[in-house]
PDB file of N, CA and C in Angstrom:
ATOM      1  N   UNK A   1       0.847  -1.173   0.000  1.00  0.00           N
ATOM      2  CA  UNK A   1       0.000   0.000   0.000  1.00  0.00           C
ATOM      3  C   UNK A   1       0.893   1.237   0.000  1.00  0.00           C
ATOM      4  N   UNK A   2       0.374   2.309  -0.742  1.00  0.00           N
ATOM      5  CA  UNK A   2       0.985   3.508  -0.600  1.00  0.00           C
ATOM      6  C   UNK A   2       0.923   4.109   0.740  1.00  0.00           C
ATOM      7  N   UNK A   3       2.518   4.722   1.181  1.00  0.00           N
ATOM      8  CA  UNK A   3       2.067   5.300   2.111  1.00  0.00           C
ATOM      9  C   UNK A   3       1.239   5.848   2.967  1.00  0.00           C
ATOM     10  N   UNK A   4       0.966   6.965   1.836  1.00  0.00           N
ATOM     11  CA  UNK A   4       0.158   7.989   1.812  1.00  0.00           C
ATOM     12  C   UNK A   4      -1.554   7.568   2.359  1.00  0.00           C
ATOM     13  N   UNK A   5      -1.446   6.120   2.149  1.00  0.00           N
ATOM     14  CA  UNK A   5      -3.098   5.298   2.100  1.00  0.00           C
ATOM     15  C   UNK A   5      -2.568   4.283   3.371  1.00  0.00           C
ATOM     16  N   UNK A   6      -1.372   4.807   4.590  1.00  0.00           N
ATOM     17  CA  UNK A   6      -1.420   3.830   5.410  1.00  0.00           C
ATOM     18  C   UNK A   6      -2.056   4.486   6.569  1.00  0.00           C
ATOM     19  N   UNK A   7      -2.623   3.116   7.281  1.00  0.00           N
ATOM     20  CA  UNK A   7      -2.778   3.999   8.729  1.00  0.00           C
ATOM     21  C   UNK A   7      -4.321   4.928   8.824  1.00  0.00           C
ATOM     22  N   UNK A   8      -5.411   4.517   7.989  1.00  0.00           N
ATOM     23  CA  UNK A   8      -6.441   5.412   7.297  1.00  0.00           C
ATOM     24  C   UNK A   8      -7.779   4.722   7.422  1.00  0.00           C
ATOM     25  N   UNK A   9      -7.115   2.868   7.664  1.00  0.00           N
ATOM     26  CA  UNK A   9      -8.355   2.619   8.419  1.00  0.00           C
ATOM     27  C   UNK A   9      -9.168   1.586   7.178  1.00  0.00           C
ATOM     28  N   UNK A  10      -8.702   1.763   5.963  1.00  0.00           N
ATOM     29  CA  UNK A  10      -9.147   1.282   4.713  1.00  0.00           C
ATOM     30  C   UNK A  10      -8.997   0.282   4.308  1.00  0.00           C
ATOM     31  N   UNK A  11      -8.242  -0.637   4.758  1.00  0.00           N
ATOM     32  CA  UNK A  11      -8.011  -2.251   4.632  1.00  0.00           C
ATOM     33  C   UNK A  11      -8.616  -2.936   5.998  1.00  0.00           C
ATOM     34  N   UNK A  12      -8.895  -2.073   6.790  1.00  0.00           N
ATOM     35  CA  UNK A  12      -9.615  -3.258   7.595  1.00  0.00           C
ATOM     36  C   UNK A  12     -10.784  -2.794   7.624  1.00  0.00           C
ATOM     37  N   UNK A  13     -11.016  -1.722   6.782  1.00  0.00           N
ATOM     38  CA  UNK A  13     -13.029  -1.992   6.625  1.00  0.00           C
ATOM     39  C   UNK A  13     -13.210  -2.653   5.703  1.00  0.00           C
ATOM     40  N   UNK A  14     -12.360  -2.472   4.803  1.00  0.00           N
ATOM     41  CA  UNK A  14     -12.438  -3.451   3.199  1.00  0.00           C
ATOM     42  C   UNK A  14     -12.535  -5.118   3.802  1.00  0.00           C
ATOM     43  N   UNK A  15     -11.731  -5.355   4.494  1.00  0.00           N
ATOM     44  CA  UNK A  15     -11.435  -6.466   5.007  1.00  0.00           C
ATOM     45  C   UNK A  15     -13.177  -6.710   5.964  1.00  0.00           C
ATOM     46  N   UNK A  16     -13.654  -5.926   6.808  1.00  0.00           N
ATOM     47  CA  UNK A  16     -15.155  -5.765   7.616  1.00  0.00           C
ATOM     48  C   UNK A  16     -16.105  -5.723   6.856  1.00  0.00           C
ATOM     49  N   UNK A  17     -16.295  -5.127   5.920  1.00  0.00           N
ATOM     50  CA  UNK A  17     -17.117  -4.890   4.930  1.00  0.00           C
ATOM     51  C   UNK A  17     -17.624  -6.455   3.918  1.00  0.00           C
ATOM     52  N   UNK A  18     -16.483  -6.965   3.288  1.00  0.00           N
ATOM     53  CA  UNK A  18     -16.551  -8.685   2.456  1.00  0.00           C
ATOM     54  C   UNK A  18     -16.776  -9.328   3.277  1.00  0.00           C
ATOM     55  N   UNK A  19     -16.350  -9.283   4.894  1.00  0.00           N
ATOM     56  CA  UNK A  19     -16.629 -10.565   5.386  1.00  0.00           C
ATOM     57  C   UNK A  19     -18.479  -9.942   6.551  1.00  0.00           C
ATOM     58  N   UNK A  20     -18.585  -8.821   6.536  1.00  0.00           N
ATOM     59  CA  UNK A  20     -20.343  -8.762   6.718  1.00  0.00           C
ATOM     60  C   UNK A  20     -21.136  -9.580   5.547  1.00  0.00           C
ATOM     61  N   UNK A  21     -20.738  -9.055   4.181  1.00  0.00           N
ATOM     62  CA  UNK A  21     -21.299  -9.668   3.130  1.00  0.00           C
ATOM     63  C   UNK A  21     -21.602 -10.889   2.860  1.00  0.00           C
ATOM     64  N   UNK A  22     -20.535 -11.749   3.139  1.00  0.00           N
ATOM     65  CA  UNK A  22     -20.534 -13.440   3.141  1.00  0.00           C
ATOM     66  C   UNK A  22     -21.272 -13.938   4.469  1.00  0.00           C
ATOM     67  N   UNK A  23     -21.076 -12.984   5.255  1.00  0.00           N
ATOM     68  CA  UNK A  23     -22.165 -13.305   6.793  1.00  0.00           C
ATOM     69  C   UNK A  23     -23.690 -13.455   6.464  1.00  0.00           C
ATOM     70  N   UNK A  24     -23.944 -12.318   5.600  1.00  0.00           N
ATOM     71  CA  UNK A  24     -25.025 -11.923   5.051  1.00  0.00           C
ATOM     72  C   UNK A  24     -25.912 -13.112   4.269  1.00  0.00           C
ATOM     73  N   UNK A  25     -24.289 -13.442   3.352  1.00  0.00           N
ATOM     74  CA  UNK A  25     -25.131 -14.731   2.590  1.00  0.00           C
ATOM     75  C   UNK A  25     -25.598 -15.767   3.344  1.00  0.00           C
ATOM     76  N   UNK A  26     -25.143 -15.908   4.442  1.00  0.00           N
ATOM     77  CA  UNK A  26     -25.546 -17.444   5.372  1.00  0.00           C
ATOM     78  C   UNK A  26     -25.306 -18.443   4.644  1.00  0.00           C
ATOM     79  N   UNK A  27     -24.014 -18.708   3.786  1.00  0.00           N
ATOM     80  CA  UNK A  27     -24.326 -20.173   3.216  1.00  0.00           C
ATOM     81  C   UNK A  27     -22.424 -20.710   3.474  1.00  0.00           C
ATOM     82  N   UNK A  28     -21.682 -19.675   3.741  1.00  0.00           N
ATOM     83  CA  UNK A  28     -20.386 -20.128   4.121  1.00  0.00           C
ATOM     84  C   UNK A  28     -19.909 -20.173   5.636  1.00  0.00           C
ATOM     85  N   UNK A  29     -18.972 -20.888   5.829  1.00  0.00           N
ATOM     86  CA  UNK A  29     -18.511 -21.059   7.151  1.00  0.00           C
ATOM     87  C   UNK A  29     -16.492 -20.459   7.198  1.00  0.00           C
ATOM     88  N   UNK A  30     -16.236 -20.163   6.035  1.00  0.00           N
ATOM     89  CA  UNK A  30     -14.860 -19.712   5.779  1.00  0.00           C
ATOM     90  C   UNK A  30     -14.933 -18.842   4.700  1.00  0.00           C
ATOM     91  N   UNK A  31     -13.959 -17.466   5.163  1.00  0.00           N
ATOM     92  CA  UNK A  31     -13.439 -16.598   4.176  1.00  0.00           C
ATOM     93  C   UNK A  31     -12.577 -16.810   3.589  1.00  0.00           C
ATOM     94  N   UNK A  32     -12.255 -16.499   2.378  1.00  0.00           N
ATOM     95  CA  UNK A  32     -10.786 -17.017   1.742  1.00  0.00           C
ATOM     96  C   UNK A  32     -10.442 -14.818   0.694  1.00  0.00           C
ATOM     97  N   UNK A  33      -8.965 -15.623   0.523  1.00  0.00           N
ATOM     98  CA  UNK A  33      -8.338 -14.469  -0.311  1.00  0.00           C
ATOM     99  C   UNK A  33      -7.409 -15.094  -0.862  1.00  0.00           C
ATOM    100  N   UNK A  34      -6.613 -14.725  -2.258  1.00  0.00           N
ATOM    101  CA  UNK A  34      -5.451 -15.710  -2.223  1.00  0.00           C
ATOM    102  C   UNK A  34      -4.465 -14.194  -2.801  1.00  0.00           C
ATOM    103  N   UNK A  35      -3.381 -14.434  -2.654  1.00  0.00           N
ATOM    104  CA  UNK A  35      -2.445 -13.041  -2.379  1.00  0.00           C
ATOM    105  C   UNK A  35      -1.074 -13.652  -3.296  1.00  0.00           C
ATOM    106  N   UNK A  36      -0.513 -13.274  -4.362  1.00  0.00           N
ATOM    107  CA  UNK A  36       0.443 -12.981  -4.706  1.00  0.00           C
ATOM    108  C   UNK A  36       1.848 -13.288  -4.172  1.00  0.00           C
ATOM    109  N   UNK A  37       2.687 -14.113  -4.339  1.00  0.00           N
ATOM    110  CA  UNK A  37       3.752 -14.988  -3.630  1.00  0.00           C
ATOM    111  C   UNK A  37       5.250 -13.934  -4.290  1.00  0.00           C
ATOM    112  N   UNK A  38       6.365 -13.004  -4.003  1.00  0.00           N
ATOM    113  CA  UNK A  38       6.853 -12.988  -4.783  1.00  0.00           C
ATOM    114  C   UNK A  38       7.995 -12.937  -3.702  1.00  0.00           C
ATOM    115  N   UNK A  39       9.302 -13.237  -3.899  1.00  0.00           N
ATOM    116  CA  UNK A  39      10.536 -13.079  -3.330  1.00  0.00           C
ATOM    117  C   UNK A  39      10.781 -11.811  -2.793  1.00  0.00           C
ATOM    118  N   UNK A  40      11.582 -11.742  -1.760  1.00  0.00           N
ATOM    119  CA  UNK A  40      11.754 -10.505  -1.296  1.00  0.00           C
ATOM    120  C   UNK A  40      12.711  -9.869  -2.075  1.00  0.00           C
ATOM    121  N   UNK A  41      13.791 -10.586  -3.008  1.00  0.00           N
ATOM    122  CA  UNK A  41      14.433  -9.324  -3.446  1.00  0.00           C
ATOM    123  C   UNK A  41      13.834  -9.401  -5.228  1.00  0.00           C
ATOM    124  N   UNK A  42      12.620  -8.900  -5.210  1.00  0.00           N
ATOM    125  CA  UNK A  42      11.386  -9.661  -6.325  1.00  0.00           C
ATOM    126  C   UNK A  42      11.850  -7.650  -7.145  1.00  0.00           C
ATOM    127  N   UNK A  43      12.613  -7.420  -8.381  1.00  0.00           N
ATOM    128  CA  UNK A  43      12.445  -6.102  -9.087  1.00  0.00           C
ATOM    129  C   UNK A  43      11.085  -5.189  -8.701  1.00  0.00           C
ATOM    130  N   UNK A  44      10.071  -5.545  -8.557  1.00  0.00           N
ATOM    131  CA  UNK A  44       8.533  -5.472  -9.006  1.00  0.00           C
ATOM    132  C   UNK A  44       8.690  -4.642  -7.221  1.00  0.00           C
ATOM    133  N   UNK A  45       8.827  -5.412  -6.149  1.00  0.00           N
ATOM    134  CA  UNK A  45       8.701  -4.568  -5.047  1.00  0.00           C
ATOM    135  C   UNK A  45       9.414  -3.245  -4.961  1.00  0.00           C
ATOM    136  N   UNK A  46       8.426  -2.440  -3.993  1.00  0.00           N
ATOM    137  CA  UNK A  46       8.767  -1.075  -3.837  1.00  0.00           C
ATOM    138  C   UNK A  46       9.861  -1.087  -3.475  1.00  0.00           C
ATOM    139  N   UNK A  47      10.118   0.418  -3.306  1.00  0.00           N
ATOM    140  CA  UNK A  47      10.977   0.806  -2.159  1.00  0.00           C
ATOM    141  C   UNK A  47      10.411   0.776  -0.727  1.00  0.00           C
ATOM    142  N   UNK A  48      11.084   0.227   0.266  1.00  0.00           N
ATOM    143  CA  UNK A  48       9.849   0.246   1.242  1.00  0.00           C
ATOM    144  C   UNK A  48       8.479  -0.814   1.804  1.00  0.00           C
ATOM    145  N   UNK A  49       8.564  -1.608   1.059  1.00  0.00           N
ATOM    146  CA  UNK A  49       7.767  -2.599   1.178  1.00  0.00           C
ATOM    147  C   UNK A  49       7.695  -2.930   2.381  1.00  0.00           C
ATOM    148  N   UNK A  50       6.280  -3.036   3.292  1.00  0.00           N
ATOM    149  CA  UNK A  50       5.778  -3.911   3.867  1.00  0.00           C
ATOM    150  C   UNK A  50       5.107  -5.028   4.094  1.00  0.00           C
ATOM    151  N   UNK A  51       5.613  -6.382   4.157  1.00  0.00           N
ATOM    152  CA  UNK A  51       4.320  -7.385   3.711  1.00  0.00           C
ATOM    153  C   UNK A  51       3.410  -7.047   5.142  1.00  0.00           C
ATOM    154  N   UNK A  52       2.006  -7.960   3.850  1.00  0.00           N
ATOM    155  CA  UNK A  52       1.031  -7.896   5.039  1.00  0.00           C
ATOM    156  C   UNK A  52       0.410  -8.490   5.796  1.00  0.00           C
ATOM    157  N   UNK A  53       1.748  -9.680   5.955  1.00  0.00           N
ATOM    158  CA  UNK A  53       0.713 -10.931   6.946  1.00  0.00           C
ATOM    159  C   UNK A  53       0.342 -10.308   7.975  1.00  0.00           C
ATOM    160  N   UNK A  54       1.038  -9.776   8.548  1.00  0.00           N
ATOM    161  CA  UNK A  54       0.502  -9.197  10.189  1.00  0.00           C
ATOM    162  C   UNK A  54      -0.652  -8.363  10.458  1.00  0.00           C
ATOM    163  N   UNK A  55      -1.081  -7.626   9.137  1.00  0.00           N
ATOM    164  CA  UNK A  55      -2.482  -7.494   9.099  1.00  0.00           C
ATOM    165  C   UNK A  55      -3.084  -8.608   9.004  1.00  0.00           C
ATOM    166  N   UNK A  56      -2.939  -9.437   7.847  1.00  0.00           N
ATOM    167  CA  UNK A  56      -3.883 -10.364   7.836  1.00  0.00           C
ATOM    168  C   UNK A  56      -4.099 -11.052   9.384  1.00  0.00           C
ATOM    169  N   UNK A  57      -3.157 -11.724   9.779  1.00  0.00           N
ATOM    170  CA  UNK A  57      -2.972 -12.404  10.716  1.00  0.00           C
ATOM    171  C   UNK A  57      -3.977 -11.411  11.715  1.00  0.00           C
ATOM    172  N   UNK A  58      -3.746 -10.530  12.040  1.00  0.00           N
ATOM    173  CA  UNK A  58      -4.917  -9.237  13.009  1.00  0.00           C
ATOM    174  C   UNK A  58      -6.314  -9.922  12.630  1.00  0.00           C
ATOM    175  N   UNK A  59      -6.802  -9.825  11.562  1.00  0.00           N
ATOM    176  CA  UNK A  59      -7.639  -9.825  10.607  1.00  0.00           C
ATOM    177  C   UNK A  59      -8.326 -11.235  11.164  1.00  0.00           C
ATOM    178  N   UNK A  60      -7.388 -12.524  11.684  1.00  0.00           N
ATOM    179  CA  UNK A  60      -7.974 -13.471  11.754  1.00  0.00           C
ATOM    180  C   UNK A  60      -7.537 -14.717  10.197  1.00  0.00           C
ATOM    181  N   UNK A  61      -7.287 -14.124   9.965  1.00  0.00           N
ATOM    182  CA  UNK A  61      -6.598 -15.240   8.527  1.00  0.00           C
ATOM    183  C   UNK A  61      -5.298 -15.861   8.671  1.00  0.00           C
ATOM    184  N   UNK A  62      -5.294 -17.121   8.147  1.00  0.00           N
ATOM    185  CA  UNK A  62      -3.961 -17.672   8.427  1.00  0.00           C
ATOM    186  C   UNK A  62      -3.644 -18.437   7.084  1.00  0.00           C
ATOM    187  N   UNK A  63      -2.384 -18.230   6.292  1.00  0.00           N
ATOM    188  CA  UNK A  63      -1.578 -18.614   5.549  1.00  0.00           C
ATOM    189  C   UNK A  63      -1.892 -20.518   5.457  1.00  0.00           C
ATOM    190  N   UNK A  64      -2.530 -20.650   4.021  1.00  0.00           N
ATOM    191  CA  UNK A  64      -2.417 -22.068   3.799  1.00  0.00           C
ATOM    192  C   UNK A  64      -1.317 -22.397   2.925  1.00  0.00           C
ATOM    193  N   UNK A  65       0.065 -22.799   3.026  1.00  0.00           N
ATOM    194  CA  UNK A  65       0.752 -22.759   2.005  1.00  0.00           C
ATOM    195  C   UNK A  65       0.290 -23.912   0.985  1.00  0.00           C
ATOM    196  N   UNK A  66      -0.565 -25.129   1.477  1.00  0.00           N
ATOM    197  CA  UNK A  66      -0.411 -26.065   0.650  1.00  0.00           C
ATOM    198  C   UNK A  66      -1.738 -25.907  -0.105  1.00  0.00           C
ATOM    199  N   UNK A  67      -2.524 -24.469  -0.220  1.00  0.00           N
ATOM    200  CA  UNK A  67      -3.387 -24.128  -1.311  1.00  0.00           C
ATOM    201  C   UNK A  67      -2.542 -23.094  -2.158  1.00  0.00           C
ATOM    202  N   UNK A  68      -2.517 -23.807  -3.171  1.00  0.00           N
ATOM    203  CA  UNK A  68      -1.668 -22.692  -4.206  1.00  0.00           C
ATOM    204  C   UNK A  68      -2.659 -23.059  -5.432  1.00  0.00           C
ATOM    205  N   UNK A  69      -2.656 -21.868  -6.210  1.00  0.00           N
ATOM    206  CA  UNK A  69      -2.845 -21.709  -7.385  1.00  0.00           C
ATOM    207  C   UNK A  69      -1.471 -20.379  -8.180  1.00  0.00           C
ATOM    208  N   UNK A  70      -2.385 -20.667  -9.529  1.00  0.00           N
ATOM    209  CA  UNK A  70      -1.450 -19.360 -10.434  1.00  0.00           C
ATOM    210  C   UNK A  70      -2.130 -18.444 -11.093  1.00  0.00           C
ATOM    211  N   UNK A  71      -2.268 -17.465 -10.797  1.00  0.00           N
ATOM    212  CA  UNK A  71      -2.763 -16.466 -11.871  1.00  0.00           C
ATOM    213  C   UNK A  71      -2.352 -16.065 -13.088  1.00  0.00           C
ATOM    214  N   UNK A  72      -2.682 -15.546 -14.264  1.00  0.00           N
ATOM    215  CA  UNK A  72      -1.905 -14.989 -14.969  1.00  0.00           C
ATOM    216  C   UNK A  72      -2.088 -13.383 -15.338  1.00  0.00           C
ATOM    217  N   UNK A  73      -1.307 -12.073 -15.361  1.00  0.00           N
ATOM    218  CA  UNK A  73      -1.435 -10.880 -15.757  1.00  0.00           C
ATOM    219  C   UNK A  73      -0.215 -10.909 -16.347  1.00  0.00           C
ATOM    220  N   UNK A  74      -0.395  -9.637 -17.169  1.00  0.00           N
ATOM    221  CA  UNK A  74       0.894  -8.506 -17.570  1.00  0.00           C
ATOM    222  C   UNK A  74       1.141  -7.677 -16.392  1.00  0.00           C
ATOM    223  N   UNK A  75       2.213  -7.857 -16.314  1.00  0.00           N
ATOM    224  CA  UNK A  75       2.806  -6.437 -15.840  1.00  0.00           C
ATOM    225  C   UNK A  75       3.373  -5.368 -16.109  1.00  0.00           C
ATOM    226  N   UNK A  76       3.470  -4.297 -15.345  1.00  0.00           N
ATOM    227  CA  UNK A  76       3.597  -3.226 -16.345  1.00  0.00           C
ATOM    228  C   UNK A  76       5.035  -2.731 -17.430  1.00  0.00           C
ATOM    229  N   UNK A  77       5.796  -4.001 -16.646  1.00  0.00           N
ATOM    230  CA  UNK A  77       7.177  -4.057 -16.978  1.00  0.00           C
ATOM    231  C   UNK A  77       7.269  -5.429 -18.507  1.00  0.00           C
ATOM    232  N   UNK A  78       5.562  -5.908 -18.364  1.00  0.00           N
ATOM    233  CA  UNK A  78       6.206  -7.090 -19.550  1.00  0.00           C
ATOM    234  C   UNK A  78       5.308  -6.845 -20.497  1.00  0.00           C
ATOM    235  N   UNK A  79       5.758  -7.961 -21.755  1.00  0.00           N
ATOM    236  CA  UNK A  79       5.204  -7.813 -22.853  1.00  0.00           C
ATOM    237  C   UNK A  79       4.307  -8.761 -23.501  1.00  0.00           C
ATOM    238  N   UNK A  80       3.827  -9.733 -22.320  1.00  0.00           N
ATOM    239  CA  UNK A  80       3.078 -10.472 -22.347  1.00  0.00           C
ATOM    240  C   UNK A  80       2.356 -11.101 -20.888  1.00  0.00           C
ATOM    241  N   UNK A  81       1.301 -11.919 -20.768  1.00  0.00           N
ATOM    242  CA  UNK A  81       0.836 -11.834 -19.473  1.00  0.00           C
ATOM    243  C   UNK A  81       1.724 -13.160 -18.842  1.00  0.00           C
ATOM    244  N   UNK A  82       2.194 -13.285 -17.783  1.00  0.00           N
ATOM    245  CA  UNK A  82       2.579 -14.760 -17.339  1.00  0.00           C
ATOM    246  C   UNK A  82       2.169 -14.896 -16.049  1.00  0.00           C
ATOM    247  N   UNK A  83       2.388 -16.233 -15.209  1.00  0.00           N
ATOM    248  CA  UNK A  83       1.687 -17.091 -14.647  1.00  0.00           C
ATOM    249  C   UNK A  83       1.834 -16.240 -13.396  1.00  0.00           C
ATOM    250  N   UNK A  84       0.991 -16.200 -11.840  1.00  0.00           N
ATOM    251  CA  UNK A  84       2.257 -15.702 -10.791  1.00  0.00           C
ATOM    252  C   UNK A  84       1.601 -16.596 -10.057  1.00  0.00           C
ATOM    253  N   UNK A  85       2.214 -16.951  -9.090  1.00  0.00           N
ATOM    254  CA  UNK A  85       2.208 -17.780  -7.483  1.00  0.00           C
ATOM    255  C   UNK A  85       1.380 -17.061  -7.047  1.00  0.00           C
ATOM    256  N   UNK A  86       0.430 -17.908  -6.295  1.00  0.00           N
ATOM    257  CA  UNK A  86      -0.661 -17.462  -5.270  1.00  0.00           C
ATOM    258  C   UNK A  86      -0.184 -18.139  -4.048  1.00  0.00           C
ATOM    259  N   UNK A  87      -0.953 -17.620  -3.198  1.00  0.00           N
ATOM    260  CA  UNK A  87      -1.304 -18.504  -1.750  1.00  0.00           C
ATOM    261  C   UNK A  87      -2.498 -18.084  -1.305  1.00  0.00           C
ATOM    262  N   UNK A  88      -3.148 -19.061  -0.660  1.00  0.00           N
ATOM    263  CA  UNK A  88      -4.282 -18.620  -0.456  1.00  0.00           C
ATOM    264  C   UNK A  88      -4.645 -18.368   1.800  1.00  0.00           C
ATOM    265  N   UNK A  89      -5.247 -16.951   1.783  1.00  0.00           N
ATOM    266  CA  UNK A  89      -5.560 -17.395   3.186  1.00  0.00           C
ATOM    267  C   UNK A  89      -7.131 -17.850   3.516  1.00  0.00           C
ATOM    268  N   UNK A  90      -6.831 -18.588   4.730  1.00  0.00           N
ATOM    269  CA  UNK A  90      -8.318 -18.649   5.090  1.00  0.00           C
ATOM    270  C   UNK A  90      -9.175 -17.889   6.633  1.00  0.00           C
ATOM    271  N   UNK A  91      -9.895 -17.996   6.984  1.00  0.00           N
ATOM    272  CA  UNK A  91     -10.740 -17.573   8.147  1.00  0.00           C
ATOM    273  C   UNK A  91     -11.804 -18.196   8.490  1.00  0.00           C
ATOM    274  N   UNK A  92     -12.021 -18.863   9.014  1.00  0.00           N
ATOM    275  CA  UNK A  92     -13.173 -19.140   9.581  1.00  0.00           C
ATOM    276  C   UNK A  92     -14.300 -17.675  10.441  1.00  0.00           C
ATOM    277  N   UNK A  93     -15.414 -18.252  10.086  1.00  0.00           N
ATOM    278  CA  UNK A  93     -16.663 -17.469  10.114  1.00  0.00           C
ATOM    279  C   UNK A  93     -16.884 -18.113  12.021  1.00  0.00           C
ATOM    280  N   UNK A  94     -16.918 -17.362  13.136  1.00  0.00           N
ATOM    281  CA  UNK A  94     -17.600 -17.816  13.989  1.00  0.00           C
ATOM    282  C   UNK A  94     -18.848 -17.027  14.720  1.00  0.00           C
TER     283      UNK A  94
END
């Protein structure tokens, strides 16, 4: 996250907000997200980077490593779209 957008309160309503919604639906018992896997000394990261398990982890979500999938995009650096590492977290609804 940009600085400028830290500390503002906006990822954990975003985060309050999807999981009222799925409450709402009454038909799940777990939240999921799956988040982008990249090395720490990955070109693509900022200057500055913070990861964000420790929100998540606040949040109630915990790191499944052995759910992986792959996405595929471009980035703004390539010239075609390729695959990236996921991980997925989960939460239980109580």
């Amino acid at each position: 996250m940009l600085p400028d957008y830290r500390n503002r309160g906006l990822g954990k309503r975003f985060f309050e907000e999807r999981e009222a919604h799925v409450r709402d639906l009454a038909r799940f018992d777990t939240v999921c997200f799956c988040a982008v896997e990249r090395p720490t000394d990955h070109p693509r990261r900022p200057a500055g980077y913070q990861p964000l398990d420790t929100f998540w982890h606040r949040r109630g979500f915990v790191q499944h490593p052995e759910l992986r999938t792959t996405f595929s995009w471009q980035d703004r650096d390539e010239t075609a779209e390729s695959a990236k590492p996921m991980v997925f977290w989960l939460k239980p609804l109580g």
